[in-house]
C-alpha atoms as a PDB file:
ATOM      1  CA  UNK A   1      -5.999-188.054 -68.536  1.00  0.00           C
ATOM      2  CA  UNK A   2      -8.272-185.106 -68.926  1.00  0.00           C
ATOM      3  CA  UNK A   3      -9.948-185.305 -65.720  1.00  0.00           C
ATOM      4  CA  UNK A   4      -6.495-185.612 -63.860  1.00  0.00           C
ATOM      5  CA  UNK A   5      -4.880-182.394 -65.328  1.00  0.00           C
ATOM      6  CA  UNK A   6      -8.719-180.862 -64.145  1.00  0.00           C
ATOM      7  CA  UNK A   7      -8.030-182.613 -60.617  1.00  0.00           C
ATOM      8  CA  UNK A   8      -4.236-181.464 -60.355  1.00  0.00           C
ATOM      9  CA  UNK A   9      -5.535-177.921 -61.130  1.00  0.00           C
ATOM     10  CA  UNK A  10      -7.988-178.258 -58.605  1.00  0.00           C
ATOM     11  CA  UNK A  11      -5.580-178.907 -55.933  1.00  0.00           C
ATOM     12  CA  UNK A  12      -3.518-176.522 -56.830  1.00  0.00           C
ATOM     13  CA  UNK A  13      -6.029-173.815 -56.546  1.00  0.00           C
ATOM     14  CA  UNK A  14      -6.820-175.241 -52.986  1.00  0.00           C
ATOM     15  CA  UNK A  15      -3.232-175.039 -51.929  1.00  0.00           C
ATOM     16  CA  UNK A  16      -2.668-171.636 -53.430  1.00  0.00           C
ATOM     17  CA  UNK A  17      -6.085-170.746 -51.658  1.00  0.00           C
ATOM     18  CA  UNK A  18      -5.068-171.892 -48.648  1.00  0.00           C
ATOM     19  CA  UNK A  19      -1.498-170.614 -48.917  1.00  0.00           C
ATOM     20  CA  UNK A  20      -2.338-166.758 -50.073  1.00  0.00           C
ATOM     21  CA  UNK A  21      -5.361-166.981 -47.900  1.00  0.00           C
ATOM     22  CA  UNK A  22      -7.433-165.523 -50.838  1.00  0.00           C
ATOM     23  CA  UNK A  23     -11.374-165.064 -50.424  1.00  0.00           C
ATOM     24  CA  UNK A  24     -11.633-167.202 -53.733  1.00  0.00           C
ATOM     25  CA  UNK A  25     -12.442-171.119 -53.680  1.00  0.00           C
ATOM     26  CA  UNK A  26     -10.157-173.183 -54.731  1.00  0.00           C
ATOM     27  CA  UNK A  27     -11.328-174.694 -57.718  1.00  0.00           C
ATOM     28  CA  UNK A  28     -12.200-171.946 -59.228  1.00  0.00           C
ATOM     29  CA  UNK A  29      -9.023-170.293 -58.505  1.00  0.00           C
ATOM     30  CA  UNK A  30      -7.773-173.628 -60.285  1.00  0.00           C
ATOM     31  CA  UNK A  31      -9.581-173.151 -63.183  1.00  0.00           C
ATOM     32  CA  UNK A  32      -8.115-169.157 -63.311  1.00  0.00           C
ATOM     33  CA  UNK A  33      -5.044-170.834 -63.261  1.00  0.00           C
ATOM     34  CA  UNK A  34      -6.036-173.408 -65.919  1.00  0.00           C
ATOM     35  CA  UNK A  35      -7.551-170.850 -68.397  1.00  0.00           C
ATOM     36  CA  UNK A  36      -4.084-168.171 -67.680  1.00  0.00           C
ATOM     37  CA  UNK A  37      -2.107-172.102 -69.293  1.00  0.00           C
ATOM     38  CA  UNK A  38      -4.113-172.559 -71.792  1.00  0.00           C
ATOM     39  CA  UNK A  39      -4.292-168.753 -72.789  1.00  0.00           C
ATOM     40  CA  UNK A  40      -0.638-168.927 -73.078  1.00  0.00           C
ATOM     41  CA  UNK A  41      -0.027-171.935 -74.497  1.00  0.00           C
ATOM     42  CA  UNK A  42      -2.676-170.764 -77.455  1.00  0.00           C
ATOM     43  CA  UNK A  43      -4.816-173.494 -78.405  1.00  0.00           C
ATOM     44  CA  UNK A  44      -7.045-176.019 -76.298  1.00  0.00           C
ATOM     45  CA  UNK A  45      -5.644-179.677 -75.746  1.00  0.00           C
ATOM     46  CA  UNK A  46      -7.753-181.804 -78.086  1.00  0.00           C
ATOM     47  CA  UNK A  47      -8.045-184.442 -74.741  1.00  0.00           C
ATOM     48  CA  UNK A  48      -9.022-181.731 -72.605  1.00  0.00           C
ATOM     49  CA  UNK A  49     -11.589-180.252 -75.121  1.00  0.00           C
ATOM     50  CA  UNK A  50     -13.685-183.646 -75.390  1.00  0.00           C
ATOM     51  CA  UNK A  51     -13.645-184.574 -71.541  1.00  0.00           C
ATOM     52  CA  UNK A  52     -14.472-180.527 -70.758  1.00  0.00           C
ATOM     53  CA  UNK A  53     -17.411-180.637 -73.612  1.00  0.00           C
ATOM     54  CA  UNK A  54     -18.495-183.849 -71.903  1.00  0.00           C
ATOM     55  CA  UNK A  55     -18.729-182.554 -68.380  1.00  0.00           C
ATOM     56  CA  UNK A  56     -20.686-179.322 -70.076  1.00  0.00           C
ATOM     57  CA  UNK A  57     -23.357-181.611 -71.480  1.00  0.00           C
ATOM     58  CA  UNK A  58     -24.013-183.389 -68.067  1.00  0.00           C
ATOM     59  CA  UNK A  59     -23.837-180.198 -66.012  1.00  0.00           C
ATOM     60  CA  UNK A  60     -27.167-180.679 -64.931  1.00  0.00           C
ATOM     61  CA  UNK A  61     -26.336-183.471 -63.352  1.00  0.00           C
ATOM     62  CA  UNK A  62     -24.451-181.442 -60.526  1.00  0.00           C
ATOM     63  CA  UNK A  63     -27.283-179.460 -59.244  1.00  0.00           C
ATOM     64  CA  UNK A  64     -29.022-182.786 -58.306  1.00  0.00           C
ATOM     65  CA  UNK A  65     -27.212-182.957 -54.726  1.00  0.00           C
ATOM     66  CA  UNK A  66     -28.119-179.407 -53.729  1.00  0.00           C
ATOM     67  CA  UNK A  67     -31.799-179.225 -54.809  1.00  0.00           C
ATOM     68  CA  UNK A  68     -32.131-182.567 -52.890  1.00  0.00           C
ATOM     69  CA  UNK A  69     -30.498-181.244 -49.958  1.00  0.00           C
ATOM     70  CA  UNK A  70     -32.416-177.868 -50.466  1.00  0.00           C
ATOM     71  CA  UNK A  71     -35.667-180.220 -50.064  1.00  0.00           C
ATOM     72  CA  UNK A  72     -34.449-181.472 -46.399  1.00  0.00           C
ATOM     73  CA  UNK A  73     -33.927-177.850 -45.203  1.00  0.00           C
ATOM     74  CA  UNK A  74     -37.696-176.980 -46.283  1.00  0.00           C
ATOM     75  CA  UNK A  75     -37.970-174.572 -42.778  1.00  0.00           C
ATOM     76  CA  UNK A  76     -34.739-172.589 -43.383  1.00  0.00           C
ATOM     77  CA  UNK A  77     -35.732-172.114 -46.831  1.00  0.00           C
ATOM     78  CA  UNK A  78     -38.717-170.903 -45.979  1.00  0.00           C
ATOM     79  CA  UNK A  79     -37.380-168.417 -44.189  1.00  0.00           C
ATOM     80  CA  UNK A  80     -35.178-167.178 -46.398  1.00  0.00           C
ATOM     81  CA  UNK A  81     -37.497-167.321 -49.220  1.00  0.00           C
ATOM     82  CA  UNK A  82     -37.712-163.714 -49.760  1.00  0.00           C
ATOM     83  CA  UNK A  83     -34.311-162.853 -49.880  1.00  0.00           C
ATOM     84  CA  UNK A  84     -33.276-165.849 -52.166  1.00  0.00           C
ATOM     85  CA  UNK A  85     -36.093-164.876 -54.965  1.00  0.00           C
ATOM     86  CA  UNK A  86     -34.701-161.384 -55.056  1.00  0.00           C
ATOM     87  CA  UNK A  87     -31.216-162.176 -55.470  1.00  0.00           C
ATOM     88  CA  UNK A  88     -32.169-165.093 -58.408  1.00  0.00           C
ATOM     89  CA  UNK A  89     -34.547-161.877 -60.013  1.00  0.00           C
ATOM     90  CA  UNK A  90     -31.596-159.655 -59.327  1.00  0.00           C
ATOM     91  CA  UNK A  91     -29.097-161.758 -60.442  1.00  0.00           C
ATOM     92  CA  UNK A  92     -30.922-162.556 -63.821  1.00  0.00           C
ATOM     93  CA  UNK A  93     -32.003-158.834 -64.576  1.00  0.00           C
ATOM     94  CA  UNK A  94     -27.963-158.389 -64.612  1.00  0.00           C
ATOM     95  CA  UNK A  95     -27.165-161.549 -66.650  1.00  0.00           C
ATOM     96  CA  UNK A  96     -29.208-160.339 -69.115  1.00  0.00           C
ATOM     97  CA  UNK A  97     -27.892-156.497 -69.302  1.00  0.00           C
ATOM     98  CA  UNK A  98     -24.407-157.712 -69.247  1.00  0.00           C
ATOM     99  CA  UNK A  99     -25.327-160.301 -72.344  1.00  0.00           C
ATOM    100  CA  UNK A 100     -26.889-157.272 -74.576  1.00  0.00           C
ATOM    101  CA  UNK A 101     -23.684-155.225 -73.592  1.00  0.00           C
ATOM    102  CA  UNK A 102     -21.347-157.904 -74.321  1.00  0.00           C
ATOM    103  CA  UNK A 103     -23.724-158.491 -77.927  1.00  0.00           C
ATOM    104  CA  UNK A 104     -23.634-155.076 -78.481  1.00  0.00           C
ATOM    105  CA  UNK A 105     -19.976-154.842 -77.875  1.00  0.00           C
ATOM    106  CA  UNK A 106     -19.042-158.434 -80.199  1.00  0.00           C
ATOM    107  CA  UNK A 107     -21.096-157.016 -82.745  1.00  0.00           C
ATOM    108  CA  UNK A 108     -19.514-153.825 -83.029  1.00  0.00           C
ATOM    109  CA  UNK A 109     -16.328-154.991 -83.292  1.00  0.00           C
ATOM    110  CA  UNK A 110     -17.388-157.804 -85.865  1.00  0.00           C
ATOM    111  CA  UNK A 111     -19.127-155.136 -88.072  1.00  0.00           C
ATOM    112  CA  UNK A 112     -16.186-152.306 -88.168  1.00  0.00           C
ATOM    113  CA  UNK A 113     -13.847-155.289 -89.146  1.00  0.00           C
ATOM    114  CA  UNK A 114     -15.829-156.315 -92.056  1.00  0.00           C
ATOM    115  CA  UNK A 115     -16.322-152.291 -92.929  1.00  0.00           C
ATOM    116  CA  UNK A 116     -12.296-151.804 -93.372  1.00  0.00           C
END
Protein backbone atom coordinates (compact mmCIF):
# COMPACT_ATOMS: atom_id res chain seq x y z
CA UNK A 1 0.00 0.00 0.00
CA UNK A 2 2.89 2.19 0.93
CA UNK A 3 4.73 1.99 -2.19
CA UNK A 4 1.47 2.82 -4.24
CA UNK A 5 0.58 6.12 -2.40
CA UNK A 6 4.77 6.76 -3.16
CA UNK A 7 3.97 5.71 -6.93
CA UNK A 8 0.61 7.82 -7.21
CA UNK A 9 2.67 10.78 -5.86
CA UNK A 10 5.17 10.16 -8.29
CA UNK A 11 2.91 10.50 -11.14
CA UNK A 12 1.43 13.19 -10.00
CA UNK A 13 4.55 15.18 -9.77
CA UNK A 14 5.26 14.07 -13.45
CA UNK A 15 1.93 15.32 -14.64
CA UNK A 16 2.10 18.53 -12.69
CA UNK A 17 5.77 18.74 -14.15
CA UNK A 18 4.76 18.29 -17.34
CA UNK A 19 1.60 20.39 -17.06
CA UNK A 20 3.27 23.72 -15.31
CA UNK A 21 6.31 23.01 -17.34
CA UNK A 22 8.43 23.50 -14.13
CA UNK A 23 12.38 22.99 -14.28
CA UNK A 24 11.82 20.45 -11.31
CA UNK A 25 11.64 16.49 -11.89
CA UNK A 26 8.84 14.96 -11.27
CA UNK A 27 9.35 12.83 -8.48
CA UNK A 28 10.74 15.05 -6.54
CA UNK A 29 8.14 17.54 -7.17
CA UNK A 30 5.96 14.43 -5.96
CA UNK A 31 7.58 14.05 -2.94
CA UNK A 32 7.14 18.24 -2.30
CA UNK A 33 3.77 17.42 -2.74
CA UNK A 34 3.87 14.36 -0.45
CA UNK A 35 5.75 16.10 2.45
CA UNK A 36 3.12 19.65 1.96
CA UNK A 37 0.11 16.18 2.89
CA UNK A 38 1.73 14.91 5.39
CA UNK A 39 2.75 18.38 6.94
CA UNK A 40 -0.84 19.11 7.02
CA UNK A 41 -2.29 16.20 7.95
CA UNK A 42 0.30 16.27 11.18
CA UNK A 43 1.62 12.98 11.82
CA UNK A 44 3.32 10.26 9.48
CA UNK A 45 1.12 7.19 8.33
CA UNK A 46 2.43 4.31 10.43
CA UNK A 47 2.34 2.14 6.76
CA UNK A 48 4.14 4.76 5.09
CA UNK A 49 6.77 5.20 7.92
CA UNK A 50 7.93 1.37 7.79
CA UNK A 51 7.99 0.99 3.85
CA UNK A 52 9.85 4.76 3.71
CA UNK A 53 12.42 3.53 6.65
CA UNK A 54 12.82 0.40 4.55
CA UNK A 55 13.66 2.03 1.27
CA UNK A 56 16.20 4.41 3.51
CA UNK A 57 18.10 1.35 4.69
CA UNK A 58 18.58 -0.08 1.09
CA UNK A 59 19.37 3.29 -0.48
CA UNK A 60 22.56 2.11 -1.45
CA UNK A 61 21.20 -0.14 -3.46
CA UNK A 62 20.12 2.65 -6.05
CA UNK A 63 23.45 3.99 -6.89
CA UNK A 64 24.39 0.48 -8.22
CA UNK A 65 22.90 1.24 -11.87
CA UNK A 66 24.73 4.53 -12.29
CA UNK A 67 28.24 3.63 -11.02
CA UNK A 68 27.90 0.59 -13.39
CA UNK A 69 26.89 2.65 -16.17
CA UNK A 70 29.53 5.33 -15.08
CA UNK A 71 32.13 2.30 -15.66
CA UNK A 72 30.95 1.88 -19.53
CA UNK A 73 31.44 5.64 -20.21
CA UNK A 74 35.20 5.37 -18.83
CA UNK A 75 36.36 8.06 -21.93
CA UNK A 76 33.67 10.71 -21.20
CA UNK A 77 34.46 10.46 -17.67
CA UNK A 78 37.71 10.97 -18.19
CA UNK A 79 37.18 13.92 -19.66
CA UNK A 80 35.18 15.39 -17.41
CA UNK A 81 37.14 14.29 -14.53
CA UNK A 82 38.20 17.63 -13.45
CA UNK A 83 35.11 19.31 -13.38
CA UNK A 84 33.18 16.41 -11.61
CA UNK A 85 35.91 16.26 -8.56
CA UNK A 86 35.42 19.95 -8.03
CA UNK A 87 31.82 20.03 -7.90
CA UNK A 88 31.78 16.61 -5.38
CA UNK A 89 34.73 18.87 -3.21
CA UNK A 90 32.49 21.85 -3.71
CA UNK A 91 29.46 20.33 -3.03
CA UNK A 92 30.74 18.66 0.28
CA UNK A 93 32.64 21.85 1.62
CA UNK A 94 28.85 23.31 1.52
CA UNK A 95 27.13 20.22 3.04
CA UNK A 96 29.19 20.54 5.75
CA UNK A 97 28.85 24.53 6.43
CA UNK A 98 25.19 24.27 6.03
CA UNK A 99 25.18 21.15 8.75
CA UNK A 100 27.25 23.37 11.48
CA UNK A 101 24.74 26.28 10.65
CA UNK A 102 21.77 24.21 10.86
CA UNK A 103 23.61 22.58 14.46
CA UNK A 104 24.32 25.80 15.50
CA UNK A 105 20.90 27.04 14.76
CA UNK A 106 18.91 23.54 16.48
CA UNK A 107 21.03 24.04 19.31
CA UNK A 108 20.27 27.47 19.97
CA UNK A 109 16.88 27.13 19.91
CA UNK A 110 17.00 23.83 22.09
CA UNK A 111 19.15 25.66 24.75
CA UNK A 112 17.00 29.11 25.11
CA UNK A 113 13.92 26.73 25.53
CA UNK A 114 15.34 24.86 28.35
CA UNK A 115 16.73 28.48 29.83
CA UNK A 116 12.93 29.92 30.14
Amino acid sequence: MALLVLLVFQWLGEIAAGAADIALPGPLLGMLMLLVLLTVYGQPLAFLDRSSNLLIQHLSLMFIPPSVGAFFLSQQIYQQFPSLLTIIFLGTVAAIIFMALLVRVVAGSTQSRSDQ
